[in-house]
N, C-alpha and C. Protein backbone atom coordinates (compact mmCIF):
# COMPACT_ATOMS: atom_id res chain seq x y z
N UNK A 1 7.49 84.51 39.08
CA UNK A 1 7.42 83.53 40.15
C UNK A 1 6.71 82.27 39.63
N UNK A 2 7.45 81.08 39.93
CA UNK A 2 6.50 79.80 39.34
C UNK A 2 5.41 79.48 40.39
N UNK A 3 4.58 78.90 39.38
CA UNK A 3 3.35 78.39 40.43
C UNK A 3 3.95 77.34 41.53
N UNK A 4 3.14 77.16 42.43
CA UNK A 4 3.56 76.54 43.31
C UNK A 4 2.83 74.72 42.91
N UNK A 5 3.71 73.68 43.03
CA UNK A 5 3.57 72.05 42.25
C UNK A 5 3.10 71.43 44.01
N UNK A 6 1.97 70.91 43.80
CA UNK A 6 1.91 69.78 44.89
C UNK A 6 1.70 68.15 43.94
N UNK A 7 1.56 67.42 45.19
CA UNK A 7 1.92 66.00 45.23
C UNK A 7 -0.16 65.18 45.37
N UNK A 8 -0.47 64.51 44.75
CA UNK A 8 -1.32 63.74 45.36
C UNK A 8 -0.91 62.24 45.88
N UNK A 9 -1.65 62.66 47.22
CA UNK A 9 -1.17 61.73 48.36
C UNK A 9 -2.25 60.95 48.41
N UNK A 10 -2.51 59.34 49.26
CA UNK A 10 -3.23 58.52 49.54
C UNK A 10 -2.54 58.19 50.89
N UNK A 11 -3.37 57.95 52.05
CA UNK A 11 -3.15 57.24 53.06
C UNK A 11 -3.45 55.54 53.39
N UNK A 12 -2.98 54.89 54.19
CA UNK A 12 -3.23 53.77 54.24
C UNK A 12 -4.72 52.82 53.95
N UNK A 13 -5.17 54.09 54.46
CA UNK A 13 -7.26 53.53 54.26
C UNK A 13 -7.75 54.82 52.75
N UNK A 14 -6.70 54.54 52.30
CA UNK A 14 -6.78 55.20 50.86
C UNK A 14 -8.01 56.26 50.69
N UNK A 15 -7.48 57.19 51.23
CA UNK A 15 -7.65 58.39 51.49
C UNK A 15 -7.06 59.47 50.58
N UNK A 16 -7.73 60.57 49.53
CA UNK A 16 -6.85 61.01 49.10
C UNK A 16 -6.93 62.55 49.64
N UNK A 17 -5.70 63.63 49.33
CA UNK A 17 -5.39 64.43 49.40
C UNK A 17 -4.56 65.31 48.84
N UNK A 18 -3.97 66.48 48.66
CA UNK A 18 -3.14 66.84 47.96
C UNK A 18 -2.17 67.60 48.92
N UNK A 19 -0.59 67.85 48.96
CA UNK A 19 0.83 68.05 49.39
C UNK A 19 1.38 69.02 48.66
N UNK A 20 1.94 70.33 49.57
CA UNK A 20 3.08 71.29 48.73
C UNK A 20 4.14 70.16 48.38
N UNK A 21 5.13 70.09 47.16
CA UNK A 21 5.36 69.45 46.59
C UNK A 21 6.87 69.92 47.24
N UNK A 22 6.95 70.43 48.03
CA UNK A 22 8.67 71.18 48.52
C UNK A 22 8.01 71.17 49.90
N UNK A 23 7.40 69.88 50.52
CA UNK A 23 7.69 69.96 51.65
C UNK A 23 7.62 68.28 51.92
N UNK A 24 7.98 67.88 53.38
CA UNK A 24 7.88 66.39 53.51
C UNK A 24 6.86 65.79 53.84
N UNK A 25 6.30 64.87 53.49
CA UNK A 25 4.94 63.99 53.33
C UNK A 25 4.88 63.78 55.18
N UNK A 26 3.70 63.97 55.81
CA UNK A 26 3.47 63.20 57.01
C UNK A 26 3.58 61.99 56.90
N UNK A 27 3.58 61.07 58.16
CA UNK A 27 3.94 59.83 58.64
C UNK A 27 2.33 59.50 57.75
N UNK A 28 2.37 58.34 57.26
CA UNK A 28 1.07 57.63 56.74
C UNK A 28 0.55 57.70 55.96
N UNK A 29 1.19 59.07 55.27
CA UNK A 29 0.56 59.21 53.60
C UNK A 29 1.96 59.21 52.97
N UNK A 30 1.43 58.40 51.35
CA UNK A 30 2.70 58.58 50.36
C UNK A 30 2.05 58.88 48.90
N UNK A 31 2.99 59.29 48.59
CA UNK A 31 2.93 60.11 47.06
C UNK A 31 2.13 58.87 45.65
N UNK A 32 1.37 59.29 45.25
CA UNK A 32 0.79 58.76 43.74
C UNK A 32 1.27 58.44 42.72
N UNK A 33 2.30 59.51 43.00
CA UNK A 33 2.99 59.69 41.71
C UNK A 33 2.14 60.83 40.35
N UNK A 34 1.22 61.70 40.90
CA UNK A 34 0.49 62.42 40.32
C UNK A 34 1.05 63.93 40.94
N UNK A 35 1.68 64.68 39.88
CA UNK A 35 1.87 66.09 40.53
C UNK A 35 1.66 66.96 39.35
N UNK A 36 1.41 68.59 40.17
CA UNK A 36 0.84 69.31 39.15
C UNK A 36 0.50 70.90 40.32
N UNK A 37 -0.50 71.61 39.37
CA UNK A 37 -0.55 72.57 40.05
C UNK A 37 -1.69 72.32 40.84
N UNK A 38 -2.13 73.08 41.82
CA UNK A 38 -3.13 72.77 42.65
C UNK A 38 -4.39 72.62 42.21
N UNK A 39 -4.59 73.04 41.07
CA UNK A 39 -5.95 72.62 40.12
C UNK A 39 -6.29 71.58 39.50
N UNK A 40 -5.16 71.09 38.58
CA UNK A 40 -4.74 69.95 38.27
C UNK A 40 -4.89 68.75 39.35
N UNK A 41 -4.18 68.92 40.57
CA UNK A 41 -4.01 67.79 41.43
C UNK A 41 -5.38 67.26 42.16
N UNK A 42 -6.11 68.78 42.29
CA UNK A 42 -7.95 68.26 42.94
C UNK A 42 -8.53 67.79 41.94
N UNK A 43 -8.32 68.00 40.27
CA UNK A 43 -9.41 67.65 39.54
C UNK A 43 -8.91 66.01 39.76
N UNK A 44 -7.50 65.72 39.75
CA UNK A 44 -7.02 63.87 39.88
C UNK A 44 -7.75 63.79 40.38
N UNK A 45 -7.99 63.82 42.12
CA UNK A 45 -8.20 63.62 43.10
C UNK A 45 -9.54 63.46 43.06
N UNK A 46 -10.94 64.14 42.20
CA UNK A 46 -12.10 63.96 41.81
C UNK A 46 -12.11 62.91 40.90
N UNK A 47 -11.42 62.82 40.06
CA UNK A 47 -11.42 61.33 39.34
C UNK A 47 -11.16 60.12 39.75
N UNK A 48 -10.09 60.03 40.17
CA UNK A 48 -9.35 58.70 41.17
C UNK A 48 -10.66 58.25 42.96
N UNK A 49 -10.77 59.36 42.75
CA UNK A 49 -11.42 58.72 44.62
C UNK A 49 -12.67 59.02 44.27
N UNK A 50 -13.65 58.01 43.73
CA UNK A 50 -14.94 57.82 43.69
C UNK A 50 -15.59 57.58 44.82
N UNK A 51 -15.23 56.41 45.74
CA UNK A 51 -15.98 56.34 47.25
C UNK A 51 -15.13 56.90 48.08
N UNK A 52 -15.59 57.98 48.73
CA UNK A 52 -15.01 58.62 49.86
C UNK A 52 -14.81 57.89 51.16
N UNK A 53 -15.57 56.44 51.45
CA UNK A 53 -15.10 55.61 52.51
C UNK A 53 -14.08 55.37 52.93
N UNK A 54 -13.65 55.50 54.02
CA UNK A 54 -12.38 55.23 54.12
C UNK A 54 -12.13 52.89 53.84
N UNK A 55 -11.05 52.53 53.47
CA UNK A 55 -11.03 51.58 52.76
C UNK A 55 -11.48 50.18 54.24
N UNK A 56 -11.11 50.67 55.28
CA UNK A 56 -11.73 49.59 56.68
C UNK A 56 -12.95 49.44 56.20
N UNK A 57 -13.91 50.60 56.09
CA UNK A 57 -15.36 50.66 56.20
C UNK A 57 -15.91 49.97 54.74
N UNK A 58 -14.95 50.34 53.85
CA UNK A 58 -16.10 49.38 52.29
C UNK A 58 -15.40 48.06 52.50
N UNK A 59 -14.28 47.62 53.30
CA UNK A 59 -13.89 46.33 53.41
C UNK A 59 -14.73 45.53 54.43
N UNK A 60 -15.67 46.66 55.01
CA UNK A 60 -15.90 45.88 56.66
C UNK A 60 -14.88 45.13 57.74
N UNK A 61 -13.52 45.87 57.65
CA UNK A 61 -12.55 45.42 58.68
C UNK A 61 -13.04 46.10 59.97
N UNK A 62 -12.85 45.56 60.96
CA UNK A 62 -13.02 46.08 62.53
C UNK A 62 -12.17 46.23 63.32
């Protein structure tokens, strides 16, 4: 059986997360272009998203 491949996702206030890679993305998040196995995709996801803010709050939008 192959491992199962997800997707790392970002949302609009660049947010990240990771996606089964055989299913469809919710409304508001889209793909990185980073896929892999689920180990792989959290360690991205520890590298790439240094401030956990969502992007309103380090912009100070209201």
């Amino acid at each position: 059986m192959a491992e199962p491949r997800f997707l790392v996702v970002r949302n609009d206030e660049e947010q990240y997360s990771i996606w089964s890679a055989d299913r469809e993305l919710p409304a508001g998040w889209h793909d990185t272009g980073f896929a892999g196995s689920r180990e792989e995709c959290l360690a991205h996801v520890d590298e790439v998203w240094t401030d956990m803010r969502p992007r309103s709050v380090r912009e100070g939008i209201s």
